[in-house]
C-alpha atoms as a PDB file:
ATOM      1  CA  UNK A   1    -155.201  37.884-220.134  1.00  0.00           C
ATOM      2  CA  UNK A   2    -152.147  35.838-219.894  1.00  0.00           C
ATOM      3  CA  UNK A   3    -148.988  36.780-219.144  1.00  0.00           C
ATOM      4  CA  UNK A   4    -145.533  34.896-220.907  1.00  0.00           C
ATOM      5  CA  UNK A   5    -142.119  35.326-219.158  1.00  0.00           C
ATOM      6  CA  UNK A   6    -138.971  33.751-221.646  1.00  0.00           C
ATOM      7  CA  UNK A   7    -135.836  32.755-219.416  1.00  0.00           C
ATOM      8  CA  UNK A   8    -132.549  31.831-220.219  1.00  0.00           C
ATOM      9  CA  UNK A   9    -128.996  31.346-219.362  1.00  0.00           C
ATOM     10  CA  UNK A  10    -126.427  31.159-222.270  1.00  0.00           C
ATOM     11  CA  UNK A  11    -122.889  31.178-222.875  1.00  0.00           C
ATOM     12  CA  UNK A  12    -120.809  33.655-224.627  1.00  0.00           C
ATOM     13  CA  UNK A  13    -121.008  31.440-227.684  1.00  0.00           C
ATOM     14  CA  UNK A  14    -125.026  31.515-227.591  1.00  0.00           C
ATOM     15  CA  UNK A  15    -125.390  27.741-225.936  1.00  0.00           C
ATOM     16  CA  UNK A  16    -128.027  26.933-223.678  1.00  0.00           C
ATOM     17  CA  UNK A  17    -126.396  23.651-223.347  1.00  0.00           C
ATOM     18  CA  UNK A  18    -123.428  21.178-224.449  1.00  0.00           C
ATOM     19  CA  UNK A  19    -123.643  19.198-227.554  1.00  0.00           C
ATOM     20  CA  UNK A  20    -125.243  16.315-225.421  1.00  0.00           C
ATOM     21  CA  UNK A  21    -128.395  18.667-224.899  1.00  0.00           C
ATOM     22  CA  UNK A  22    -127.368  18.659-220.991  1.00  0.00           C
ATOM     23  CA  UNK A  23    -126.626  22.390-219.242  1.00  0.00           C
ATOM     24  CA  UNK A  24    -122.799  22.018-218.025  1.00  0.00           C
ATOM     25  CA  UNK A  25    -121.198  23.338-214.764  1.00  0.00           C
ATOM     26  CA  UNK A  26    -120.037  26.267-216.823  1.00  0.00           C
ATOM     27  CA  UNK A  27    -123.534  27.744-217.249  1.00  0.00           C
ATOM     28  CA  UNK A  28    -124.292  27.659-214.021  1.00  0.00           C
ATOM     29  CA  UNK A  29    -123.839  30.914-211.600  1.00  0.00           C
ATOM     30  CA  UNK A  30    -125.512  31.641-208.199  1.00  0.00           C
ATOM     31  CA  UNK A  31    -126.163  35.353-209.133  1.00  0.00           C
ATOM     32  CA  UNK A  32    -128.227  34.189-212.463  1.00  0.00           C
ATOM     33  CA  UNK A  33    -129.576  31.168-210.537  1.00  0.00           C
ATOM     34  CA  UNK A  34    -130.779  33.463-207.589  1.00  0.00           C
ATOM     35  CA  UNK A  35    -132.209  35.703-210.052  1.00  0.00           C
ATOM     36  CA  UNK A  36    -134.415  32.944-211.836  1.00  0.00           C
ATOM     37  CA  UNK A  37    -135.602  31.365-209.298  1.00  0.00           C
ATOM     38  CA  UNK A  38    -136.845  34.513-208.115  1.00  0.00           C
ATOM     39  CA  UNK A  39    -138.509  34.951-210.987  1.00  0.00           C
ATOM     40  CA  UNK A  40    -139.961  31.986-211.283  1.00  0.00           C
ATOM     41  CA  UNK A  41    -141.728  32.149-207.812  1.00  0.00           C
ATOM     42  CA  UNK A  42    -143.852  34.965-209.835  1.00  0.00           C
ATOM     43  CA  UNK A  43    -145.102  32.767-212.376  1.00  0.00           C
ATOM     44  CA  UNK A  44    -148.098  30.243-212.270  1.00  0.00           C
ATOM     45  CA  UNK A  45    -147.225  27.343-214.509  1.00  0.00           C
ATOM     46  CA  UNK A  46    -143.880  26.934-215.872  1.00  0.00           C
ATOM     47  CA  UNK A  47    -143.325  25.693-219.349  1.00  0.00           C
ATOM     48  CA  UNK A  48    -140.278  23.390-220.335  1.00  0.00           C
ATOM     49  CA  UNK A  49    -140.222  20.774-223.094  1.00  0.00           C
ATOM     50  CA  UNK A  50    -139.504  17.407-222.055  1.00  0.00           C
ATOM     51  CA  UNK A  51    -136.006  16.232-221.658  1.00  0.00           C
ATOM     52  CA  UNK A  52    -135.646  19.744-219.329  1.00  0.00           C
ATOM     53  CA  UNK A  53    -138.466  18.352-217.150  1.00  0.00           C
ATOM     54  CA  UNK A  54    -136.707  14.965-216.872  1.00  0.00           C
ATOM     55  CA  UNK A  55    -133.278  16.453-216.290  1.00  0.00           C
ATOM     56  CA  UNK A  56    -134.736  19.304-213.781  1.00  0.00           C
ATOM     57  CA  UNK A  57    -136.216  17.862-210.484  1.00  0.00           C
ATOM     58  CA  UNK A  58    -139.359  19.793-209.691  1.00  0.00           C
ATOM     59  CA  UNK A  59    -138.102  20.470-205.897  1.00  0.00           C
ATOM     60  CA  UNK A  60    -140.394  23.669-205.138  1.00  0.00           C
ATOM     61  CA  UNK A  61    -143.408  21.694-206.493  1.00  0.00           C
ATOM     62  CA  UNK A  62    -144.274  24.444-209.287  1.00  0.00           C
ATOM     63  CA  UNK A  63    -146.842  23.511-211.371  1.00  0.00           C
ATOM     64  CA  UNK A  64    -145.399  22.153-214.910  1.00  0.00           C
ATOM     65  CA  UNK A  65    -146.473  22.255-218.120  1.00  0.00           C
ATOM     66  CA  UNK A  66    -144.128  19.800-220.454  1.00  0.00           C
ATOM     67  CA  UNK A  67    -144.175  20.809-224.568  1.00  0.00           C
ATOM     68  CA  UNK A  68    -143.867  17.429-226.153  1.00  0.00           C
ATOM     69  CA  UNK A  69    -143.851  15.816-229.728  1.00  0.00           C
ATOM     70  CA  UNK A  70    -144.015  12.187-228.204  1.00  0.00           C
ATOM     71  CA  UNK A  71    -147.582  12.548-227.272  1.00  0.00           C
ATOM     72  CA  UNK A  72    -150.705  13.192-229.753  1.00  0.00           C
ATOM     73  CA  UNK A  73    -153.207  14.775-226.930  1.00  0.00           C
ATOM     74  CA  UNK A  74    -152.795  16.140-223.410  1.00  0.00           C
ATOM     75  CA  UNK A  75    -151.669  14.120-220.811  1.00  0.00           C
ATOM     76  CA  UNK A  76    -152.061  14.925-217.080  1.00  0.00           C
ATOM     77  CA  UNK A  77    -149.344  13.430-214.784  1.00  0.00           C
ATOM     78  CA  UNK A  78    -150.308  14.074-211.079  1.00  0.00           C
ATOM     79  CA  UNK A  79    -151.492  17.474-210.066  1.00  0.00           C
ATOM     80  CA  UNK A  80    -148.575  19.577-211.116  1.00  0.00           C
ATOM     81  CA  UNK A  81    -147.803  18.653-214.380  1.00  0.00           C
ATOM     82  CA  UNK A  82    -149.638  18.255-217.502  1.00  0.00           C
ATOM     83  CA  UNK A  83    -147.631  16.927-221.235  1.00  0.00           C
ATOM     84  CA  UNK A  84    -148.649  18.965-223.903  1.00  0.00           C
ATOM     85  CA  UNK A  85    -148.501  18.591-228.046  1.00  0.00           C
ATOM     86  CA  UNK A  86    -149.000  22.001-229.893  1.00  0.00           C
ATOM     87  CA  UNK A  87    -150.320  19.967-232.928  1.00  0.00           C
ATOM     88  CA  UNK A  88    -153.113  18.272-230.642  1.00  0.00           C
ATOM     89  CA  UNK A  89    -154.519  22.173-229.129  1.00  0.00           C
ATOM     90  CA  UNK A  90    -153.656  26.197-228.820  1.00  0.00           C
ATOM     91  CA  UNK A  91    -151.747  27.114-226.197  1.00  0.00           C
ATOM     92  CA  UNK A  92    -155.096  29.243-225.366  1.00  0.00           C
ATOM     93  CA  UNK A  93    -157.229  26.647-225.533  1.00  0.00           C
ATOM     94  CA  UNK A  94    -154.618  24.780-223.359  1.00  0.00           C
ATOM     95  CA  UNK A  95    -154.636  27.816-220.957  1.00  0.00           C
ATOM     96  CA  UNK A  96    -158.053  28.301-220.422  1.00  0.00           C
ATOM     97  CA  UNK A  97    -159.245  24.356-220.562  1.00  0.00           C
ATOM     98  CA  UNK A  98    -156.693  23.079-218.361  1.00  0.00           C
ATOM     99  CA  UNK A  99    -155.248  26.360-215.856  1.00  0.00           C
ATOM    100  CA  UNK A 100    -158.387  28.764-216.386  1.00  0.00           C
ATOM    101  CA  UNK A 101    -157.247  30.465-212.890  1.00  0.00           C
ATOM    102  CA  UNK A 102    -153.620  30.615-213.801  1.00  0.00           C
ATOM    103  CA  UNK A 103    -152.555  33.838-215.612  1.00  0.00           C
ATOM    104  CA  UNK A 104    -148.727  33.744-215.637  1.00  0.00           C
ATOM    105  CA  UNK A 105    -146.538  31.197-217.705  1.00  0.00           C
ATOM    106  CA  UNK A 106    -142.957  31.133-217.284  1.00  0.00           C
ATOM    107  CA  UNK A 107    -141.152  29.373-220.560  1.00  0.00           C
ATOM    108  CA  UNK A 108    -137.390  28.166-219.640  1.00  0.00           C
ATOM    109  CA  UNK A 109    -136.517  26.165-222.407  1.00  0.00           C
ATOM    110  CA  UNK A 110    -134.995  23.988-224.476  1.00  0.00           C
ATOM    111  CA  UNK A 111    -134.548  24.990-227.875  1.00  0.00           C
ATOM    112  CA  UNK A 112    -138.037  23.439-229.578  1.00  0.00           C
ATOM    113  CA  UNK A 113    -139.723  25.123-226.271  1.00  0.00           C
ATOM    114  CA  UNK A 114    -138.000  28.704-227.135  1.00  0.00           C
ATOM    115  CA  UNK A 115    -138.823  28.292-231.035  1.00  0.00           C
ATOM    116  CA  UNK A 116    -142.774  27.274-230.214  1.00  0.00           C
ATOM    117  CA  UNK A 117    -143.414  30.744-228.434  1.00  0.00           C
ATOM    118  CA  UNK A 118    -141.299  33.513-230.076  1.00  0.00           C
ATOM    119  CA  UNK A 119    -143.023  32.254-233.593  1.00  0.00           C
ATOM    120  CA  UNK A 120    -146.506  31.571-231.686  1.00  0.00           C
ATOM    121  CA  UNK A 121    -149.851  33.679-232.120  1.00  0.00           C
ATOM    122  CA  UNK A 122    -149.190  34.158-228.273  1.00  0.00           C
ATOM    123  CA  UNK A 123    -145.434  35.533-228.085  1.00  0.00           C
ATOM    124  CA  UNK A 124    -143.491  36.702-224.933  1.00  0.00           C
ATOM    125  CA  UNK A 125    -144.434  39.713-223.166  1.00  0.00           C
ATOM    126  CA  UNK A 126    -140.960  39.385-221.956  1.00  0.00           C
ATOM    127  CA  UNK A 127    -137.443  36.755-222.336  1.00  0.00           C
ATOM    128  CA  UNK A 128    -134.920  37.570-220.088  1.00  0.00           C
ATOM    129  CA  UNK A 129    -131.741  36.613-221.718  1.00  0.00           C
ATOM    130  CA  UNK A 130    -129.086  36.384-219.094  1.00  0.00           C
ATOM    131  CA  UNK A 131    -125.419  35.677-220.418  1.00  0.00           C
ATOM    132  CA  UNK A 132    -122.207  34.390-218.566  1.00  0.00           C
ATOM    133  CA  UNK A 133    -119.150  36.144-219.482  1.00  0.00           C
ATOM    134  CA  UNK A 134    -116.200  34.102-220.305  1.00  0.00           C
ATOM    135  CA  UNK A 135    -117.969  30.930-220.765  1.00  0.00           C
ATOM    136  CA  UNK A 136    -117.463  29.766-224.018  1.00  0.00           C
ATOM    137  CA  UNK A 137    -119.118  25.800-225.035  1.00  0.00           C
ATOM    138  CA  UNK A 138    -117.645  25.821-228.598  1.00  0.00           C
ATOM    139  CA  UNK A 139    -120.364  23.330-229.583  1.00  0.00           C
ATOM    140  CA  UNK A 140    -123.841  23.223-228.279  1.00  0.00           C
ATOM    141  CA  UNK A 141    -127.250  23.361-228.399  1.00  0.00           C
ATOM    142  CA  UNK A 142    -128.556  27.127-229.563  1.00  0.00           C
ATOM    143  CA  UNK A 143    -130.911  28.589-227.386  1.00  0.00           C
ATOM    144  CA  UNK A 144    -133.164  28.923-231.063  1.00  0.00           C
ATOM    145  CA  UNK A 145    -132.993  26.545-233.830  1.00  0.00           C
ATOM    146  CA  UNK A 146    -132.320  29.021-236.490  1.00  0.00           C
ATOM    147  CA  UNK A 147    -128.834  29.681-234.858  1.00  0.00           C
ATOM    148  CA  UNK A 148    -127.611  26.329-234.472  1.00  0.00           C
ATOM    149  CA  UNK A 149    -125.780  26.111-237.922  1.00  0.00           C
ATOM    150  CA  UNK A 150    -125.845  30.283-238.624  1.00  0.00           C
ATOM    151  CA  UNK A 151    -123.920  33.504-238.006  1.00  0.00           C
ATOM    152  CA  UNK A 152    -127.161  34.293-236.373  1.00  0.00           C
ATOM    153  CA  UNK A 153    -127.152  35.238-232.281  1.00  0.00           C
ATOM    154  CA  UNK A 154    -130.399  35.701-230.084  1.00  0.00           C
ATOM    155  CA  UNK A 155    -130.397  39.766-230.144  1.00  0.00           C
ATOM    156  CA  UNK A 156    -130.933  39.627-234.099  1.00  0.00           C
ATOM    157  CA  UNK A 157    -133.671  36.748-233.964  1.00  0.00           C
ATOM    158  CA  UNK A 158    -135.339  38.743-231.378  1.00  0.00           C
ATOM    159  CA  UNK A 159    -135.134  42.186-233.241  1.00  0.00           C
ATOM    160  CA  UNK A 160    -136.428  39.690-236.482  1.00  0.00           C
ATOM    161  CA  UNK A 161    -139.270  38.513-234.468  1.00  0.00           C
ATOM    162  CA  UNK A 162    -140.269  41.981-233.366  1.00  0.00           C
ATOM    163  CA  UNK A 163    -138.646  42.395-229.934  1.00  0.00           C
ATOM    164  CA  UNK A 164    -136.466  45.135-228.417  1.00  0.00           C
ATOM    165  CA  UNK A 165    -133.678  44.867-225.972  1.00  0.00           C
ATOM    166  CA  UNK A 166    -133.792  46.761-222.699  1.00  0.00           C
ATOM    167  CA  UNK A 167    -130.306  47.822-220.699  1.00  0.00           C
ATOM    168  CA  UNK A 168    -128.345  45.213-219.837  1.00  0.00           C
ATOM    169  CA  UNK A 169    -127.903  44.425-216.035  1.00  0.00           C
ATOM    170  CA  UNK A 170    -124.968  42.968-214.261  1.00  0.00           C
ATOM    171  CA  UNK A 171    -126.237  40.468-211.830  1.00  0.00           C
ATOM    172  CA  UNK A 172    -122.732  39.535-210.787  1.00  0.00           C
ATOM    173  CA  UNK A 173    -119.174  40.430-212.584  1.00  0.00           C
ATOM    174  CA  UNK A 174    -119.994  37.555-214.419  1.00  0.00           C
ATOM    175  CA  UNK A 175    -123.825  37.232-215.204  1.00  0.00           C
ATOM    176  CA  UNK A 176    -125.923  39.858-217.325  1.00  0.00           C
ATOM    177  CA  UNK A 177    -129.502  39.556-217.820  1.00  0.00           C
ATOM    178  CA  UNK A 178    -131.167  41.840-221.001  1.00  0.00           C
ATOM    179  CA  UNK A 179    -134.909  42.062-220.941  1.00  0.00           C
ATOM    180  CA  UNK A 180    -136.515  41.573-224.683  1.00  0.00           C
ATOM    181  CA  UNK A 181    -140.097  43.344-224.663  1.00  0.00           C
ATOM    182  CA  UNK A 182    -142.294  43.391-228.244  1.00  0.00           C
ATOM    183  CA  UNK A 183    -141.860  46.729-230.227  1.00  0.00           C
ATOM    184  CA  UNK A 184    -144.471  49.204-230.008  1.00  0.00           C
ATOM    185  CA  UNK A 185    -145.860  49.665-233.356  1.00  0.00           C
END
């Protein structure tokens, strides 16, 4: 059985990161960064789309699974990172043909990354949605597509897509982290 673990860090405004795709200063915090790296040291593989693996040195040498569009198959890049296209396979049959030992997937983002799973046949078991308080982007990139150019914010595409919100925790005065789980039926 596999396990997926959503992260993310977003500002007051719902912005994973500045208009140029990049995460600025502003989203950064040590509480929320201690906390997800934490977390991360949990997980197996780690899941990011491309421009987030280019932009993110892999310093702790996690193994790295990259979502990508500009490939048509699976592309292995080393021994920690493999490129992936959701058209070319499953994420299953990626899982069990490529990590068959790993059981625990960590998705951080960006945006297309975040989309794939929370509308995949393989969902989240949990997204930790951490939010800095008085950070505000104006413009940005939405941590979902569907709230880019909405009145939509993350809590109601969750609820939508069949999650519920646990208590919110203050990492910091700062930096809050809310743990989405899927609904019981």
């Amino acid at each position: 059985m596999i396990y997926l673990g959503g992260y993310a860090v977003i500002s007051e405004d719902n912005y994973i990161a500045d208009a140029a795709g990049h995460m600025p200063q502003a989203l950064k915090n040590q509480a929320e960064w201690d906390f997800f790296q934490n977390q991360l040291n949990q997980y197996d593989v780690i899941i990011l789309g491309r421009k987030s693996h280019v932009l993110t040195p892999n310093r702790k040498g996690r193994k790295r699974l990259i979502l990508t569009s500009s490939i048509s198959h699976v592309h292995s890049e080393g021994k920690d990172t493999i490129y992936w296209n959701p058209e070319s396979i499953s994420f299953a049959d990626l899982a069990s043909n490529y990590y068959p030992a790993m059981k625990s997937f960590a998705v951080t983002g960006g945006q297309a990354v975040f989309d794939y799973f929370l509308n995949a046949k393989q969902g989240y078991d949990a997204f930790y949605l951490s939010r800095l308080r008085n950070v505000h982007l104006i413009e940005g990139r939405a941590i979902f597509s569907v709230c880019q150019n909405s009145s939509k914010i993350p809590e109601e595409i969750f609820d939508e897509a069949g999650y519920q919100g646990g208590k919110q925790v203050w990492l910091d005065p700062n930096a809050s982290v809310v743990k989405y789980t899927p609904k019981l039926l």
